[in-house]
Protein backbone atom coordinates (compact mmCIF):
# COMPACT_ATOMS: atom_id res chain seq x y z
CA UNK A 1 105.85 133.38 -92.71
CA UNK A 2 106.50 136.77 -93.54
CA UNK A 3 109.98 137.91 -92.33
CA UNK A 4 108.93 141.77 -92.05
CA UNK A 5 105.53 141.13 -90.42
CA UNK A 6 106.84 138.68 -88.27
CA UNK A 7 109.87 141.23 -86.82
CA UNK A 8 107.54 144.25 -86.96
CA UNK A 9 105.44 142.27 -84.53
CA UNK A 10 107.96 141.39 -82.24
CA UNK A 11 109.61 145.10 -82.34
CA UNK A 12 105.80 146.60 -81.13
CA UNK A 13 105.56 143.60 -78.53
CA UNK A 14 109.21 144.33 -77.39
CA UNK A 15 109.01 148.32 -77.54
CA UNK A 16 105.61 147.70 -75.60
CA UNK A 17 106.74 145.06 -72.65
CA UNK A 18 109.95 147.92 -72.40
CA UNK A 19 107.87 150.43 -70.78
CA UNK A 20 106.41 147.84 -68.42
CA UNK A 21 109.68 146.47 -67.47
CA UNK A 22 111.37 149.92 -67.12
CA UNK A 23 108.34 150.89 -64.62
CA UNK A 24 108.78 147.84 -62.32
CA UNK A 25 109.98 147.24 -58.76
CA UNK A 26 113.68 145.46 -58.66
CA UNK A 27 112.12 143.13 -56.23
CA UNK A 28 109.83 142.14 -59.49
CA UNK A 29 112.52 141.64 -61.89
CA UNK A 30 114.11 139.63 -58.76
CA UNK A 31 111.60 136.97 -58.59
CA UNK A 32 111.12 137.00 -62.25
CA UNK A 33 114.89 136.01 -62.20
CA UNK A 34 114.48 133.23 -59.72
CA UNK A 35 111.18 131.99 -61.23
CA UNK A 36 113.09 131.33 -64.56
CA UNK A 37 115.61 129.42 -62.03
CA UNK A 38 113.13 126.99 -61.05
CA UNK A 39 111.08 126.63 -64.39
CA UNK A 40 114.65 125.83 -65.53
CA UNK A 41 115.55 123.36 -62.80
CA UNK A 42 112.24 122.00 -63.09
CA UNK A 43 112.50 120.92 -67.02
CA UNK A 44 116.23 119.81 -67.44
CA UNK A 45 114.65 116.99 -69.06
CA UNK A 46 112.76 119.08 -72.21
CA UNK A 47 116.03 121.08 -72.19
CA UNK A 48 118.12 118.31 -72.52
CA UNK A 49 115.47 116.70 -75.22
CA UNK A 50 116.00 119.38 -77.16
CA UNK A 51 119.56 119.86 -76.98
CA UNK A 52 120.22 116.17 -77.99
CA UNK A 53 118.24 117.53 -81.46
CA UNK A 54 120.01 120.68 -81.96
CA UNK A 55 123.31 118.01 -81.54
CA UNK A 56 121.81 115.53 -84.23
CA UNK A 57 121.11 117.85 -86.51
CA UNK A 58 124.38 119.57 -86.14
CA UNK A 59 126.41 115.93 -86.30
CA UNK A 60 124.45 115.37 -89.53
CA UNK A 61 125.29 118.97 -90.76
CA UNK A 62 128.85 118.31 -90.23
CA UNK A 63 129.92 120.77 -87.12
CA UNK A 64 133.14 120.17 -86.28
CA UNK A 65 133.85 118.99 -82.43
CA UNK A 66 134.96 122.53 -80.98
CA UNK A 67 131.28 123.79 -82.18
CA UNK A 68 129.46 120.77 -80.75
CA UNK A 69 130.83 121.35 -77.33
CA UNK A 70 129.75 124.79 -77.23
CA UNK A 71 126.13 123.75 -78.50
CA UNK A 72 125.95 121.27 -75.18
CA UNK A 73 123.53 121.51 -72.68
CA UNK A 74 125.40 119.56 -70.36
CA UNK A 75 123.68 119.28 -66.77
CA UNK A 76 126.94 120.64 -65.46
CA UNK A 77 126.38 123.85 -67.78
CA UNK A 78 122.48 123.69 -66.87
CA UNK A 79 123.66 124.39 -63.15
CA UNK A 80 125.73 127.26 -64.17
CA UNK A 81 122.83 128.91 -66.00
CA UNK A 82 120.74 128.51 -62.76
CA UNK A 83 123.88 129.66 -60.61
CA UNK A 84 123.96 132.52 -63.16
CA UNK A 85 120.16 133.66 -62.54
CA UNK A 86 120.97 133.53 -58.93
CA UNK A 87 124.06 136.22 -59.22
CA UNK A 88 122.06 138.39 -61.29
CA UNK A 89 118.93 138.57 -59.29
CA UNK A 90 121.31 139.21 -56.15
CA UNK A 91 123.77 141.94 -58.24
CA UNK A 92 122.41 145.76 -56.93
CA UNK A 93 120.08 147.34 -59.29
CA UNK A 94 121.14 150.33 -60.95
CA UNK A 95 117.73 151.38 -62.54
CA UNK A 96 116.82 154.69 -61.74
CA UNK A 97 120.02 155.22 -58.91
CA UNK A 98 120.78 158.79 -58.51
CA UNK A 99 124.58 160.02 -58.59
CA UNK A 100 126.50 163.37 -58.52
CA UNK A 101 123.50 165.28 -57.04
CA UNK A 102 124.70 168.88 -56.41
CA UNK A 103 123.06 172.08 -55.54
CA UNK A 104 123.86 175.05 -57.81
CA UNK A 105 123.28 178.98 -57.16
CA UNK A 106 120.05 179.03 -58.36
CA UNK A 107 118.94 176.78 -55.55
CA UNK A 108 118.17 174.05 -57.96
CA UNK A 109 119.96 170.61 -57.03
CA UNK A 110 120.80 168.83 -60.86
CA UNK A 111 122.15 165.06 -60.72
CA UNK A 112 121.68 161.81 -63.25
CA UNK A 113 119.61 159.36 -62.72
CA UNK A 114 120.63 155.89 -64.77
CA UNK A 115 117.59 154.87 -67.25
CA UNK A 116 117.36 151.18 -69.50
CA UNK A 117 118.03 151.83 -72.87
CA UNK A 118 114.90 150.13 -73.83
CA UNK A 119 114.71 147.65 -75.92
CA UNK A 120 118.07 145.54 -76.57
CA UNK A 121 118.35 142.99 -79.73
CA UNK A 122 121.35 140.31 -79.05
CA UNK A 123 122.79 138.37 -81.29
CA UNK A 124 124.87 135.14 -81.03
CA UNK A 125 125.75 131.79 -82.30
CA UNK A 126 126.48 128.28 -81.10
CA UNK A 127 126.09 128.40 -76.89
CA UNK A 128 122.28 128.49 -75.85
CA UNK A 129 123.33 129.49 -72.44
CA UNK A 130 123.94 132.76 -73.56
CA UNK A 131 120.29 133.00 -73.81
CA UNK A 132 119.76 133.08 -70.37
CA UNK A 133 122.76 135.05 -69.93
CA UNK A 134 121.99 137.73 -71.97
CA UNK A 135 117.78 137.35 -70.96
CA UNK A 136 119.02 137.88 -67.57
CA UNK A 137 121.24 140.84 -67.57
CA UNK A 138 118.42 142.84 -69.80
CA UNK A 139 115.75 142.10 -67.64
CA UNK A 140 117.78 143.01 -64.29
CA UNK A 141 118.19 146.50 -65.93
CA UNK A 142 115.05 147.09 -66.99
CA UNK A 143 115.12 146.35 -70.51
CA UNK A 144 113.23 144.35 -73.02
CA UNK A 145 115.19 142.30 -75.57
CA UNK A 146 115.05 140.33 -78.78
CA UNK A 147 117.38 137.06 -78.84
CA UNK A 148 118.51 135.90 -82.12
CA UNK A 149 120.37 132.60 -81.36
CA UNK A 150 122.60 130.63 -83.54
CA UNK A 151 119.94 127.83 -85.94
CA UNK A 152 122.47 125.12 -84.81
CA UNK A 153 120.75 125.56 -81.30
CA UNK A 154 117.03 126.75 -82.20
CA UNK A 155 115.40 123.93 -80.03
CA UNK A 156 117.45 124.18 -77.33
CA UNK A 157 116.46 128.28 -77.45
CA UNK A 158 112.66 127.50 -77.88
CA UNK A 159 112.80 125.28 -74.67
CA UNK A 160 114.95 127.82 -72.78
CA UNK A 161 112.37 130.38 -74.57
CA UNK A 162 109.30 128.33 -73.18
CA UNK A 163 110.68 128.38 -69.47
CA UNK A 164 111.54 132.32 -69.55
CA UNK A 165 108.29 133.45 -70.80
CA UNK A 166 106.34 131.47 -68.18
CA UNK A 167 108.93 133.25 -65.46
CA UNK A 168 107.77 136.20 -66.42
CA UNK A 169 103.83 135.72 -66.64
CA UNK A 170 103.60 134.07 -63.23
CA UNK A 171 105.46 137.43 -61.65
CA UNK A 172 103.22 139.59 -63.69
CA UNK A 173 105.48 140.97 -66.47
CA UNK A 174 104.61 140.72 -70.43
CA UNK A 175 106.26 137.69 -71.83
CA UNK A 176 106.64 140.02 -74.56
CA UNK A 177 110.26 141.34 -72.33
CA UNK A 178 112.47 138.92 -73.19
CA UNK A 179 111.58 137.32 -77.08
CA UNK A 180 113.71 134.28 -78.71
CA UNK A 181 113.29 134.36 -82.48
CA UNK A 182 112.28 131.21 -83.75
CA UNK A 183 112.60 131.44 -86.67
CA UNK A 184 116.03 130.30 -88.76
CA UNK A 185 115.74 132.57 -91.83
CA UNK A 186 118.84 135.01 -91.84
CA UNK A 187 116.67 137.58 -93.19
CA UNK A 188 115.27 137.59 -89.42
CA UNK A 189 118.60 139.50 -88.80
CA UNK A 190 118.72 141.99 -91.24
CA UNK A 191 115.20 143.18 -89.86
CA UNK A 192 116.39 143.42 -86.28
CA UNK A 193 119.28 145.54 -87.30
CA UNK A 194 117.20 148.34 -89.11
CA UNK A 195 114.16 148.85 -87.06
CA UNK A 196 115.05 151.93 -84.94
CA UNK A 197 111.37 152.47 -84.18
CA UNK A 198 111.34 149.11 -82.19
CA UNK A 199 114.86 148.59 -81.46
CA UNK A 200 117.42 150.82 -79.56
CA UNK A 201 121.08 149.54 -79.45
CA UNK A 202 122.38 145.65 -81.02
CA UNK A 203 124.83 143.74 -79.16
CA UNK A 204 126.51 141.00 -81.19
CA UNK A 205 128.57 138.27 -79.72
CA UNK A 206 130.17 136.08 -82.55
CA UNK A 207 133.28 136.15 -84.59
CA UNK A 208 134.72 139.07 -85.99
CA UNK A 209 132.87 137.94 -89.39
CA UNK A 210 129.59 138.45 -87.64
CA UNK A 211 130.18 141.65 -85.90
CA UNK A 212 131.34 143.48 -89.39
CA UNK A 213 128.34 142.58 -91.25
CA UNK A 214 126.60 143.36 -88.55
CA UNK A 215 127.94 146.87 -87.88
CA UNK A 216 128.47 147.48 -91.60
CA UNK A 217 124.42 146.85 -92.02
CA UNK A 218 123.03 148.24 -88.89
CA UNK A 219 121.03 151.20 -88.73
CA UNK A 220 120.47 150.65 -84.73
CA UNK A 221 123.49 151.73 -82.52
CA UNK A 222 125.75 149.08 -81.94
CA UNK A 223 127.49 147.92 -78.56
CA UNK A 224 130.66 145.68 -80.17
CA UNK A 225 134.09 144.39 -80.12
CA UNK A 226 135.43 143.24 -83.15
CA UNK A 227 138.92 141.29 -82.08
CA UNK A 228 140.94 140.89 -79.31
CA UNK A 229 144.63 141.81 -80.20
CA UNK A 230 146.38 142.19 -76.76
CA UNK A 231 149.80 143.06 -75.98
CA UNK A 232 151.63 142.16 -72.78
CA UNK A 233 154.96 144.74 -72.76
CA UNK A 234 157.44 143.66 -70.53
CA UNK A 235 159.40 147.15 -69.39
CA UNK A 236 163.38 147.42 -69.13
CA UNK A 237 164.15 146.43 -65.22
CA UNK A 238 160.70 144.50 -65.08
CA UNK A 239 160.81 141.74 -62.55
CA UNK A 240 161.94 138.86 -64.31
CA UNK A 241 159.80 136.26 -62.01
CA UNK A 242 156.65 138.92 -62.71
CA UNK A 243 156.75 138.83 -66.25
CA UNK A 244 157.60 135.41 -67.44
CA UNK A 245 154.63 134.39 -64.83
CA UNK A 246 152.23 137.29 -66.26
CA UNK A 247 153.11 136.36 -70.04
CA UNK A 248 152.94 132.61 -69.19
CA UNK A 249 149.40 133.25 -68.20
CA UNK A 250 148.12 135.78 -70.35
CA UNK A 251 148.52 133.00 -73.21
CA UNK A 252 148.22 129.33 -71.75
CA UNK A 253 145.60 130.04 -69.06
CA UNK A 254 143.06 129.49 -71.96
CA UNK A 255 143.60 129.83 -75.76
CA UNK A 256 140.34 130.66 -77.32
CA UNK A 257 139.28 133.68 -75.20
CA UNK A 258 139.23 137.58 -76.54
CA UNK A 259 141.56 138.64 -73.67
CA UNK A 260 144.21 136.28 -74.28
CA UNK A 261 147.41 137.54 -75.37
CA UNK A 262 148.27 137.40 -78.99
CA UNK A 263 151.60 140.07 -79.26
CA UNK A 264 154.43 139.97 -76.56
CA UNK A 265 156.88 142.81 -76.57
CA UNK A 266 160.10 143.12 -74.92
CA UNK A 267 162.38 145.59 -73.90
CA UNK A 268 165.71 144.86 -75.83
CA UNK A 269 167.18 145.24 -72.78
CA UNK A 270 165.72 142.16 -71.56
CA UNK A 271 165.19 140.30 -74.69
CA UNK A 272 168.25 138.13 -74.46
CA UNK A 273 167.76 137.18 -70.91
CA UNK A 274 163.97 136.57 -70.61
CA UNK A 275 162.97 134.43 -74.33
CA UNK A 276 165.31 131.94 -74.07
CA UNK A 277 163.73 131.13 -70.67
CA UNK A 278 160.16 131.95 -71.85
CA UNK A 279 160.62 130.21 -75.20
CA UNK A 280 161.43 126.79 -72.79
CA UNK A 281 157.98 127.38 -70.74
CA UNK A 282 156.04 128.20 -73.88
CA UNK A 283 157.38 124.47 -75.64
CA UNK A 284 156.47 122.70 -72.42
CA UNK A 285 152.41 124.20 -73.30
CA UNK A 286 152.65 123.62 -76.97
CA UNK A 287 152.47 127.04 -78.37
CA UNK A 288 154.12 127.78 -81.77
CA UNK A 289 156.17 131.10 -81.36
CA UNK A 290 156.71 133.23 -84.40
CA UNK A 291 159.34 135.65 -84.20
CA UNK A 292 160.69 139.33 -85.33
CA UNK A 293 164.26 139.05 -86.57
CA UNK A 294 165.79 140.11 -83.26
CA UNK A 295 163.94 137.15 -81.93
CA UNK A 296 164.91 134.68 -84.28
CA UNK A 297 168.70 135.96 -83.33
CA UNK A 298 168.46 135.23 -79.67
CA UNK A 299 166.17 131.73 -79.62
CA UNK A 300 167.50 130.45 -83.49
CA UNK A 301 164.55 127.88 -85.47
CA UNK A 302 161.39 129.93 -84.60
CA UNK A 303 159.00 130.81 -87.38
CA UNK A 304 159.06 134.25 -88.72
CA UNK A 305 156.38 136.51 -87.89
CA UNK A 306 154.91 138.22 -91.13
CA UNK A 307 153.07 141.78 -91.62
CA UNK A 308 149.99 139.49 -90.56
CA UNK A 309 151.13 138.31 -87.39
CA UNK A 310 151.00 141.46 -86.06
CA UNK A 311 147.48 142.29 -86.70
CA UNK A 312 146.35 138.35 -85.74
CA UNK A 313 144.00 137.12 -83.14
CA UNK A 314 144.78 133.43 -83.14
CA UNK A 315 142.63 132.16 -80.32
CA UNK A 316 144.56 129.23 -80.58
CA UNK A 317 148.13 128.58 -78.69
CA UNK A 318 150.06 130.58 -81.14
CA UNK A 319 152.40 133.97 -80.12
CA UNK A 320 154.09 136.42 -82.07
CA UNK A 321 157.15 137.95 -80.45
CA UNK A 322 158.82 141.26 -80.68
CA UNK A 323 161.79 143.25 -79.71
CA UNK A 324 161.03 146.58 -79.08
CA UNK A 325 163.43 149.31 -77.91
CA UNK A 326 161.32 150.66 -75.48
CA UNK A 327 158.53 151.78 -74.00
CA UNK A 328 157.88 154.33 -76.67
CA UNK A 329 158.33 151.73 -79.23
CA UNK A 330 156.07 149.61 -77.52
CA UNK A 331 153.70 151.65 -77.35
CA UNK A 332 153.42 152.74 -80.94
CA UNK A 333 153.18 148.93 -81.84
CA UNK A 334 150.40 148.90 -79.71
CA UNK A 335 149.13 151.54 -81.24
CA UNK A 336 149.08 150.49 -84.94
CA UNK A 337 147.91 146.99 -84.41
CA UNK A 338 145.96 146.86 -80.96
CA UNK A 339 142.16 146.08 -81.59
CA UNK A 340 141.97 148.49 -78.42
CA UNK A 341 140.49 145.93 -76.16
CA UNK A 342 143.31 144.75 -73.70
CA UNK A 343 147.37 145.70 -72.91
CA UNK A 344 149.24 145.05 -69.82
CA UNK A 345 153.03 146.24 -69.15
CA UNK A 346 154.96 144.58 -66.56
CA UNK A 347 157.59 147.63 -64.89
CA UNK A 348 159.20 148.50 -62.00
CA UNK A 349 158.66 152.37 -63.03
CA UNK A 350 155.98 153.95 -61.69
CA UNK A 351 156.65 157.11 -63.92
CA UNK A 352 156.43 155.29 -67.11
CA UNK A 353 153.69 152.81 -65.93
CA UNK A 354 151.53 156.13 -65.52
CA UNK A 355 152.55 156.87 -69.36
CA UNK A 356 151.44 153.79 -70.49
CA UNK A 357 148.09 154.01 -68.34
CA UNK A 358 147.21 157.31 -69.80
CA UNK A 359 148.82 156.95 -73.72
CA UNK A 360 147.87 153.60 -74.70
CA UNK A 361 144.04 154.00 -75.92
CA UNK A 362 142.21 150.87 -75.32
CA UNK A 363 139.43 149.28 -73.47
CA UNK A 364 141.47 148.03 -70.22
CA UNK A 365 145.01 149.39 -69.62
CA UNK A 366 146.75 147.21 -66.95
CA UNK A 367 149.71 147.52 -65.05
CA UNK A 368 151.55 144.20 -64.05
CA UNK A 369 148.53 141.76 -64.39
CA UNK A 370 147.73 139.29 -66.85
CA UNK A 371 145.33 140.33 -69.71
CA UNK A 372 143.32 137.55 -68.35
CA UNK A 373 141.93 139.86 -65.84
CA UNK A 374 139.55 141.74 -68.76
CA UNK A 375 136.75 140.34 -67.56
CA UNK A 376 133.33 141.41 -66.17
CA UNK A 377 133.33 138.78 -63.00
CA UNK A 378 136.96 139.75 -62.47
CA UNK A 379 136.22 143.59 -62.82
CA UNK A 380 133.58 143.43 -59.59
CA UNK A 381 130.91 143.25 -61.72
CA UNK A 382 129.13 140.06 -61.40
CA UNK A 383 128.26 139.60 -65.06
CA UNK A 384 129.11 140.79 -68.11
CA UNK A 385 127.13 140.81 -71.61
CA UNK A 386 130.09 140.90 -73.73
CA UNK A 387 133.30 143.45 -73.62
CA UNK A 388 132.94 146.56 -76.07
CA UNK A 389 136.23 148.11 -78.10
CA UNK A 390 133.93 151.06 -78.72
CA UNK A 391 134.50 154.75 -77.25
CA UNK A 392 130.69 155.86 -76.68
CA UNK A 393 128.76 154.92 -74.29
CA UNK A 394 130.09 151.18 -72.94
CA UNK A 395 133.50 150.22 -73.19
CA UNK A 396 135.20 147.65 -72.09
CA UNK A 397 133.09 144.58 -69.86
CA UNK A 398 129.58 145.74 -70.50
CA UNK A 399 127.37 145.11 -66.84
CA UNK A 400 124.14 146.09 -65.92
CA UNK A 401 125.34 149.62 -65.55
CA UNK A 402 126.46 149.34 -69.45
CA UNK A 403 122.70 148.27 -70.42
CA UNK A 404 121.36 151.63 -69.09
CA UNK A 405 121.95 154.99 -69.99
CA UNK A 406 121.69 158.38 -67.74
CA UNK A 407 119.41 161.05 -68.17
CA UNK A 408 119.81 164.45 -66.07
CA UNK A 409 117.01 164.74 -63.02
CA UNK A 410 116.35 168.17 -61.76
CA UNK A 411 114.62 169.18 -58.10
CA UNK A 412 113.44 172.57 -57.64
CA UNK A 413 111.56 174.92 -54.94
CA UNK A 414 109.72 177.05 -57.21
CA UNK A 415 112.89 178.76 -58.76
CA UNK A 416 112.46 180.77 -61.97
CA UNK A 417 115.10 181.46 -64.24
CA UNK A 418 115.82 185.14 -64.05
């Protein structure tokens, strides 16, 4: 097989089935949604056939457990990809939805009308149920797309594949709108990522390994987040209940997430009151504190953090700790090593929780509420294709309203520009 034919001809397939998709009724895309539900339900037993290969092959390759359990296609997970296609096809379309119509002096009324982007290439590794994820959320706003799935799961994709494609020929839509590569090659990649003529924005899900080579190599926009470095800052006279609860949970609710917190400041002022308390409730969960010297001074036999440990995104039930003087110290930390995706500060004052709203520049800025809460079910918006760390055009949880763009709609009565 030749790698460039073989992309080219999905690119003109994709760039093709975009125009179709883009032109048709939300009540298509709907059933097109549920018919993928029910071709699903209908062969657990070829997707679980082919799952149990992707898992013997990946035993014999030597994956390690954490990556096996993401490559599952348990039935419990099969329900939650059906449950998924159900929330999509029932989330409010926001294809070609006009907003902030207004009539100038002219007489002309000028609003925006939200467009797809066209045609959206994802890529991701281990977890095939982000192919229906991601299949879903393009199709629901009017895009075509081009899945490149990890090769530990390539059958497990193909079936998946199979079951989409027919979803969309029995509602009349090209099966061209929604393409699984099938290929393994790596090469496969580099194609997607420089085809502008076929292709109009990458999203990459993967570690931050992926996403630089990626966005290092791309000649396609790219919709990504890199790391998730977040900071909880807990503010001089901040509730002490609040804050050991809110930077209990922003760590231990679950370790290997983006929006988990990795840096916890405090005010000195409360330093010596809240981490001996907070250092007891992080040993009863098993997380490894590492500590600035301040720290070390007030809970004695912690590791010290290093240069490193403030730039680190552990994903694993490690913290770094840090004394800061105050707010504005706080926020400069934030500033020099935040990946810009999520910081929270837990205050009583509203004047400098404003400050930190408006000066600390990331993705979601939150005021008393664990970071936990970055999320695009959490955020109202019923699904999310990934959370972006970018400034232009999506940032933060990226919806269906991040997979279109806006273009400007005009309505006129004959007027003339004089």
């Amino acid at each position: 097989m030749d790698i460039k034919d073989y992309m080219a001809a999905l690119g003109r397939g994709a760039r093709a089935a975009a125009s179709d998709v883009a032109a048709s009724s939300t009540e298509q895309r709907n059933a097109a949604l549920l018919a993928a539900r029910r071709r699903l339900d209908q062969a657990r037993e070829a997707l679980t056939h082919a799952n149990e290969q992707d898992l013997a092959r990946g035993r014999s390759n030597g994956l390690d457990a954490a990556l096996l359990d993401r490559l599952a296609l348990t039935p419990a997970r099969i329900d939650t990809m059906l449950e998924g296609l159900r929330q999509v096809a029932d989330l409010p379309d926001p294809v070609a939805s006009i907003s902030d119509m207004r009539t100038m002096p002219s007489g002309i009324q000028v609003g925006r009308m939200r467009v797809p982007l066209g045609v959206i290439g994802i890529i991701y590794e281990s977890r095939p149920n982000v192919t229906v994820e991601a299949a879903s959320l393009c199709l629901k706003s009017g895009n075509a797309t081009i899945l490149r799935g990890g090769s530990e799961a390539i059958e497990s994709n193909a079936a998946i594949a199979a079951c989409l494609r027919d979803a969309l020929t029995e509602v009349g839509l090209p099966a061209a709108a929604i393409q699984v590569l099938d290929t393994p090659d790596r090469a496969a990649v580099g194609e997607l990522i420089t085809m502008p003529e076929y292709v109009d924005v990458i999203v990459p899900r993967g570690g931050k390994g992926l996403i630089e080579r990626i966005s290092a190599d791309a000649r396609v926009p790219v919709i990504k987040h890199l790391d998730g470095v977040c900071h909880v800052y807990i503010d001089s006279g901040a509730d002490p209940s609040m804050a050991t609860d809110i930077a209990i949970n922003a760590k231990t609710q679950r370790y290997g997430t983006c929006n988990t917190m990795e840096t916890l400041l405090v005010a000195q002022s409360e330093a010596a009151t809240l981490l001996p308390s907070l250092a007891s409730a992080y040993a009863e969960h098993g997380v490894e504190l590492r500590g600035c010297e301040q720290t070390l001074e007030i809970v004695p036999g912690l590791q010290q953090a290093t240069e490193e440990d403030w730039h680190a995104e552990y994903l694993a039930p490690i913290l770094a700790i840090k004394v800061v003087a105050d707010i504005d110290a706080a926020m400069a930390h934030i500033a020099t090593y935040s990946s810009q995706h999520t910081d929270t500060i837990v205050t009583r004052d509203h004047s400098r929780a404003m400050r930190f709203l408006r000066e600390v520049d990331s993705s979601s800025v939150m005021v008393n509420a664990s970071t936990r809460f970055a999320d695009g079910f959490e955020y109202g918006l019923g699904a999310e294709i990934g959370i972006s760390t970018d400034k232009l055009h999506a940032r933060g949880p990226v919806g269906l309203e991040g997979l279109t763009s806006q273009k400007y709609v005009v309505l006129g009565d004959g007027q003339i520009r004089t």
